[in-house]
N, C-alpha and C. Protein backbone atom coordinates (compact mmCIF):
# COMPACT_ATOMS: atom_id res chain seq x y z
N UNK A 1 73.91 99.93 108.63
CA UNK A 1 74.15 100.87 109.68
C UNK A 1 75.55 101.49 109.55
N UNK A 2 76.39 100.41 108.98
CA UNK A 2 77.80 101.15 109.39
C UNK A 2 78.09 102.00 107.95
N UNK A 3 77.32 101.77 106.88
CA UNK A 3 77.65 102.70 105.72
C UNK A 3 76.93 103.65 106.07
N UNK A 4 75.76 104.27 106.64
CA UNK A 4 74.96 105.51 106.80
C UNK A 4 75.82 106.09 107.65
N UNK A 5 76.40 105.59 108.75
CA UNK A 5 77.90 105.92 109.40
C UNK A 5 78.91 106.94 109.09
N UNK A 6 79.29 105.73 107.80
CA UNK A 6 80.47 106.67 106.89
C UNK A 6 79.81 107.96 105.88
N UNK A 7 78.49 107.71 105.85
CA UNK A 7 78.27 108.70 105.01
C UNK A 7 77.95 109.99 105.82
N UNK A 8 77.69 109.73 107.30
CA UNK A 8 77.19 111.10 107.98
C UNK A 8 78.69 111.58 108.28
N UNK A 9 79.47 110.67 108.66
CA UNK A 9 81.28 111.32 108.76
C UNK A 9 81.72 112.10 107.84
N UNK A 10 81.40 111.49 106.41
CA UNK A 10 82.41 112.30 105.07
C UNK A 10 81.00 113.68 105.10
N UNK A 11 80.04 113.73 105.19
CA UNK A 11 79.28 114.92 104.61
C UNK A 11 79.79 116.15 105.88
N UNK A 12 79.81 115.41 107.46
CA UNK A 12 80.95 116.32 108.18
C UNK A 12 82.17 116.53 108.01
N UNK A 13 83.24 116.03 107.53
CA UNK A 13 84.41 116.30 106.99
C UNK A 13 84.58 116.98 105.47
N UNK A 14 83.29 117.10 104.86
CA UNK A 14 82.86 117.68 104.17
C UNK A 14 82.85 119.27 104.10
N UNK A 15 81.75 119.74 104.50
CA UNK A 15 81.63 120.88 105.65
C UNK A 15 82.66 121.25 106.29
N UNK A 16 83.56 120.51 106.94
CA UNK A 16 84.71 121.02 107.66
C UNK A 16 85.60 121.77 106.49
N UNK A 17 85.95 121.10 105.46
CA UNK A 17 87.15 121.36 104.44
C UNK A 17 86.12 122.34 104.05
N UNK A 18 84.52 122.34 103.31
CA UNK A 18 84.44 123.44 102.75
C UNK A 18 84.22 125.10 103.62
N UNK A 19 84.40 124.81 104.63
CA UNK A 19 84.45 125.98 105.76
C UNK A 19 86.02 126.17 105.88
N UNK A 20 86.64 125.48 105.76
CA UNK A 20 88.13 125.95 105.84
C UNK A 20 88.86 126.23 104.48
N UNK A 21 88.35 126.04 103.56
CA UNK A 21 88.84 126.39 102.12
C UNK A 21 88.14 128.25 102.35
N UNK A 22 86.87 128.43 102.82
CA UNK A 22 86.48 129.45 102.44
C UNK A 22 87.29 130.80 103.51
N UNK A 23 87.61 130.23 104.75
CA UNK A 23 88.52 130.84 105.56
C UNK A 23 89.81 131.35 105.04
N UNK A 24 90.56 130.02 103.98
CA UNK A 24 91.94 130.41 103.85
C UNK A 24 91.88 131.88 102.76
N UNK A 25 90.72 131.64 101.96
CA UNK A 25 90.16 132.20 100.48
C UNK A 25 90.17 133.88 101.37
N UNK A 26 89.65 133.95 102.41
CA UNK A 26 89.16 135.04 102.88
C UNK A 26 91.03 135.94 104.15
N UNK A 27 91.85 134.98 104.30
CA UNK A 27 93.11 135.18 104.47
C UNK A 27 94.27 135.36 103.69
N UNK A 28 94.50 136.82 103.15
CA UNK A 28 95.76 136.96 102.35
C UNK A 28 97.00 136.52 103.42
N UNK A 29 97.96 135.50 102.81
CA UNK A 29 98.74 135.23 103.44
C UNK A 29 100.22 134.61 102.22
N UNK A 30 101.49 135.02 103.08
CA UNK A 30 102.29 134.11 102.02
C UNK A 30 101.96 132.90 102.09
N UNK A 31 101.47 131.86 103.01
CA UNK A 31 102.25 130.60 103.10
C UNK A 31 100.23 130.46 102.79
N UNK A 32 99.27 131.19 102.06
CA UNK A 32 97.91 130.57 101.93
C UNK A 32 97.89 129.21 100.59
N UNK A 33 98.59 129.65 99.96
CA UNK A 33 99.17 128.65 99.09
C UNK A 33 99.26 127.52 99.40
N UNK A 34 100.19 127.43 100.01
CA UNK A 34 100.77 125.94 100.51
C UNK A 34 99.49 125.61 101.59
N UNK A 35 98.63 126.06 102.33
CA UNK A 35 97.82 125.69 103.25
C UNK A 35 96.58 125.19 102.77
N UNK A 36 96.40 125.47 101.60
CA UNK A 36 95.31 125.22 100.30
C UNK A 36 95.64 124.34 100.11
N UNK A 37 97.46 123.74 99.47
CA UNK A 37 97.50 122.43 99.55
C UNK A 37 97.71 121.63 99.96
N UNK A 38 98.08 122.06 101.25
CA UNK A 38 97.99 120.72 102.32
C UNK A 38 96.52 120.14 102.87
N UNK A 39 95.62 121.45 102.42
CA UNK A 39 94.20 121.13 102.62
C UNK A 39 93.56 119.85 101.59
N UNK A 40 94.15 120.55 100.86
CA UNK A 40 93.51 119.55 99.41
C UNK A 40 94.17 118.09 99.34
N UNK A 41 95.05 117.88 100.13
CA UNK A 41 96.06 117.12 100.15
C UNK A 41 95.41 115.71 101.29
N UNK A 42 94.95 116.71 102.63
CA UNK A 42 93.93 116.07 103.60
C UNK A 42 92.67 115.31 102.84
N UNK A 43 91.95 116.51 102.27
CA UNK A 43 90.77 116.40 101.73
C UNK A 43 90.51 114.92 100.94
N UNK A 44 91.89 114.95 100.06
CA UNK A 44 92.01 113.49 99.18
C UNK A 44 92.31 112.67 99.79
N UNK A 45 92.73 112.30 100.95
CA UNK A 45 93.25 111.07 101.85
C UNK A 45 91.88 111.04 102.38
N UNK A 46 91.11 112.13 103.08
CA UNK A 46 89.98 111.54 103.78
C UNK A 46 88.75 110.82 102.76
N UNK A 47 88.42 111.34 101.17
CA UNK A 47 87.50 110.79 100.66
C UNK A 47 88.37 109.19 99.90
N UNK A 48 89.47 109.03 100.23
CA UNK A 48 89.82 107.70 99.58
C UNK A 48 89.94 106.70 100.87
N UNK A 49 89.66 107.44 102.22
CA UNK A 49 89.80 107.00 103.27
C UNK A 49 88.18 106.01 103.62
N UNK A 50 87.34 107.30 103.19
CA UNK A 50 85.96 106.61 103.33
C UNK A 50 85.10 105.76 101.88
N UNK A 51 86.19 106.41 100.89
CA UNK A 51 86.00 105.25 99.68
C UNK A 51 86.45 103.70 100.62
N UNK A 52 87.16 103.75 101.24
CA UNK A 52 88.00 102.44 101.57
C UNK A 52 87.30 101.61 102.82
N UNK A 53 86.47 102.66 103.38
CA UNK A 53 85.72 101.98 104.23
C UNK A 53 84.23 101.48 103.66
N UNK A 54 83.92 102.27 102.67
CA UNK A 54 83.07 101.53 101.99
C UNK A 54 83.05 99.66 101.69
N UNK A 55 84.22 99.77 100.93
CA UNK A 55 84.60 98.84 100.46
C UNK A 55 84.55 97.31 101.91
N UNK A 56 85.16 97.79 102.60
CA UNK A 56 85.36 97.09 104.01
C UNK A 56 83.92 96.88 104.32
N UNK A 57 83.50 97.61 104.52
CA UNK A 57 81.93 97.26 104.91
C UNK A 57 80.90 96.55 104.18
N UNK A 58 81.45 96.17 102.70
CA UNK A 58 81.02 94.78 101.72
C UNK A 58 81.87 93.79 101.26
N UNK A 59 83.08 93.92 102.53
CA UNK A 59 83.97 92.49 102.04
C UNK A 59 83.13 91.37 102.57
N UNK A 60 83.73 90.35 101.56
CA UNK A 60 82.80 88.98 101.82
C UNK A 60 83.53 88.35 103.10
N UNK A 61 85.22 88.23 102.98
CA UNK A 61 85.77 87.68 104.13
C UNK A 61 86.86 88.35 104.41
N UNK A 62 87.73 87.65 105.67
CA UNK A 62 89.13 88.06 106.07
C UNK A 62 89.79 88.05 105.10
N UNK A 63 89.81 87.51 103.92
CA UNK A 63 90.94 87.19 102.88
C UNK A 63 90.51 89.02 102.31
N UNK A 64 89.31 88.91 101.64
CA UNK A 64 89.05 90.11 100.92
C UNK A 64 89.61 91.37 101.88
N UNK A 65 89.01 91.18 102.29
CA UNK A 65 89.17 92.29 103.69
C UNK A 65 90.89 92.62 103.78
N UNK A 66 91.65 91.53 103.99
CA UNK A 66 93.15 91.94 103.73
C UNK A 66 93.78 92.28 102.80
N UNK A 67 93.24 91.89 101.59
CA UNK A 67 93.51 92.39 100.27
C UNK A 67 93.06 93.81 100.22
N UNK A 68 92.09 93.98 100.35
CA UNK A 68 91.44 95.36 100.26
C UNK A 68 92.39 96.33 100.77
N UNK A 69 92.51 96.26 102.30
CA UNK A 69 93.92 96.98 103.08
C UNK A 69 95.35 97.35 102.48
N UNK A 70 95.44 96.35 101.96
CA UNK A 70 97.26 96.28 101.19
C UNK A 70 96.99 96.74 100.22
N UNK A 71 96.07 96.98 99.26
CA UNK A 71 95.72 97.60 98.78
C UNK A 71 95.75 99.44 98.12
N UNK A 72 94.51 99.09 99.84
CA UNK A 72 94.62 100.66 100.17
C UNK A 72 95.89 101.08 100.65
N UNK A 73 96.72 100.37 101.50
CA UNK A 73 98.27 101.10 102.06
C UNK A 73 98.99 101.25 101.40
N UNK A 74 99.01 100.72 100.17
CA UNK A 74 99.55 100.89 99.13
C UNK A 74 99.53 102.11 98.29
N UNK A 75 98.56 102.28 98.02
CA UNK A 75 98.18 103.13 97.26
C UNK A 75 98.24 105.01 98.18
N UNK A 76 97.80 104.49 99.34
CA UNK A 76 98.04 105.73 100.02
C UNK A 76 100.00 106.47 100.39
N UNK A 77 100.73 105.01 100.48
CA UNK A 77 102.08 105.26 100.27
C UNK A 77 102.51 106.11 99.22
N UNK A 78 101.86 105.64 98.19
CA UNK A 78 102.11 105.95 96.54
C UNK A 78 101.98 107.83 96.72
N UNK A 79 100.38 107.70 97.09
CA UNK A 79 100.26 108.88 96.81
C UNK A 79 100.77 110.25 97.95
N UNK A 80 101.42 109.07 99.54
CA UNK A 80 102.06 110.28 100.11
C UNK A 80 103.53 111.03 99.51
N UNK A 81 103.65 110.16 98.97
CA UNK A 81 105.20 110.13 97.77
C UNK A 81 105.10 111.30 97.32
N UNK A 82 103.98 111.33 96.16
CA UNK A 82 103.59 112.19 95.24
C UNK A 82 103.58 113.52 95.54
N UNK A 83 102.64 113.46 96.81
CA UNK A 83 102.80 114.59 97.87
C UNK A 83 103.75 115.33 97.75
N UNK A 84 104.74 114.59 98.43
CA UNK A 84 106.16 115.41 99.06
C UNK A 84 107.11 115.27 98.07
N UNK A 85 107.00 114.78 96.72
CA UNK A 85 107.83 115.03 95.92
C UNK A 85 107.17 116.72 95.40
N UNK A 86 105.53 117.11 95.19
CA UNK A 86 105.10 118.37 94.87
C UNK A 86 105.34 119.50 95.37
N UNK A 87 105.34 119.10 96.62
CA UNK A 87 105.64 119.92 98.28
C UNK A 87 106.69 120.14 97.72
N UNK A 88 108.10 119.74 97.90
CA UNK A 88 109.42 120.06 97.91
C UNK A 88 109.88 120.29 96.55
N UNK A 89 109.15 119.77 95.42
CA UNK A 89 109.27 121.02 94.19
C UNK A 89 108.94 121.98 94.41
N UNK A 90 107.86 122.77 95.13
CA UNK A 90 107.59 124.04 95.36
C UNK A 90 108.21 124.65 96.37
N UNK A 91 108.55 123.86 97.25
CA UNK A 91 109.37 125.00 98.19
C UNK A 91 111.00 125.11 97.35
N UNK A 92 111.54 124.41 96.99
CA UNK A 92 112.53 124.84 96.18
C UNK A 92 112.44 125.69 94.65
N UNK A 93 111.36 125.83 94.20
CA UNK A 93 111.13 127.26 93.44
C UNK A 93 111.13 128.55 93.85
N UNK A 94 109.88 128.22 95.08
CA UNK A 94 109.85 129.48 96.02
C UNK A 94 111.18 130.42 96.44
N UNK A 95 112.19 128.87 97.29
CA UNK A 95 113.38 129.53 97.27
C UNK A 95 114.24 129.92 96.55
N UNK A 96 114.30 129.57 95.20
CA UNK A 96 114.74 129.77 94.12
C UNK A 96 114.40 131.40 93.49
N UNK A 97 113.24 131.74 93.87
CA UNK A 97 112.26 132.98 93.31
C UNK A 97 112.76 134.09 94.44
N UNK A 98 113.14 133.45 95.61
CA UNK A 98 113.45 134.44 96.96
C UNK A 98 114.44 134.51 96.75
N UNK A 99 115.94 134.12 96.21
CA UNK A 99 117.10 134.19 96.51
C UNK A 99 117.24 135.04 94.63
N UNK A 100 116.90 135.16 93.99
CA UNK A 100 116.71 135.68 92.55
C UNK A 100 116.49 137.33 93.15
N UNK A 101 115.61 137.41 93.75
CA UNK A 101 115.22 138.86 94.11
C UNK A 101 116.53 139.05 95.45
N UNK A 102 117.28 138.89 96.01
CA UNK A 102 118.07 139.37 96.62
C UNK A 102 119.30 139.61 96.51
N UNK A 103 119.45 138.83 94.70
CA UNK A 103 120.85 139.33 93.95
C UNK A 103 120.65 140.01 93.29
């Protein structure tokens, strides 16, 4: 029951991102860029989110079950890192590209 659960959640969060990818696609904007990747950015936390509940929903015990977690927090740390190290390489090009054109 509780995996048919997660699977009717991700095929709606599904749908959600692919209705909002096709919105941004259909919005010329400066900042559509960066909103694409903060989308894509969501998108990957929510399917490693319900990868992770998978997992939870065939641990054998509390032990597994806590391992599994530290795990996952782990790994989601890692990759908010990654994030905002990409993020803030690009906004410092950007500004880099904006202050080039005003000398």
């Amino acid at each position: 029951m509780a995996e048919k659960a997660i699977e009717q959640a991700e095929r709606a969060f599904s749908m959600f991102f692919d209705a909002a990818n096709k919105s941004l696609a259909s919005i010329p904007h400066p900042a559509t860029e960066a909103s694409k990747q903060a989308l894509s950015f969501a998108e990957q936390n929510m399917k490693a989110s319900f990868d992770h509940a998978r997992k939870l929903v065939h641990a054998a015990d509390l032990q597994e079950t806590m391992q599994l977690q530290s795990e996952f927090l782990k790994s989601q740390f890692t990759n908010a890192g990654e994030h905002m190290k990409k993020v803030t390489g690009e906004m410092v090009s950007a500004a880099r590209d904006a202050s080039k054109g005003k000398l």
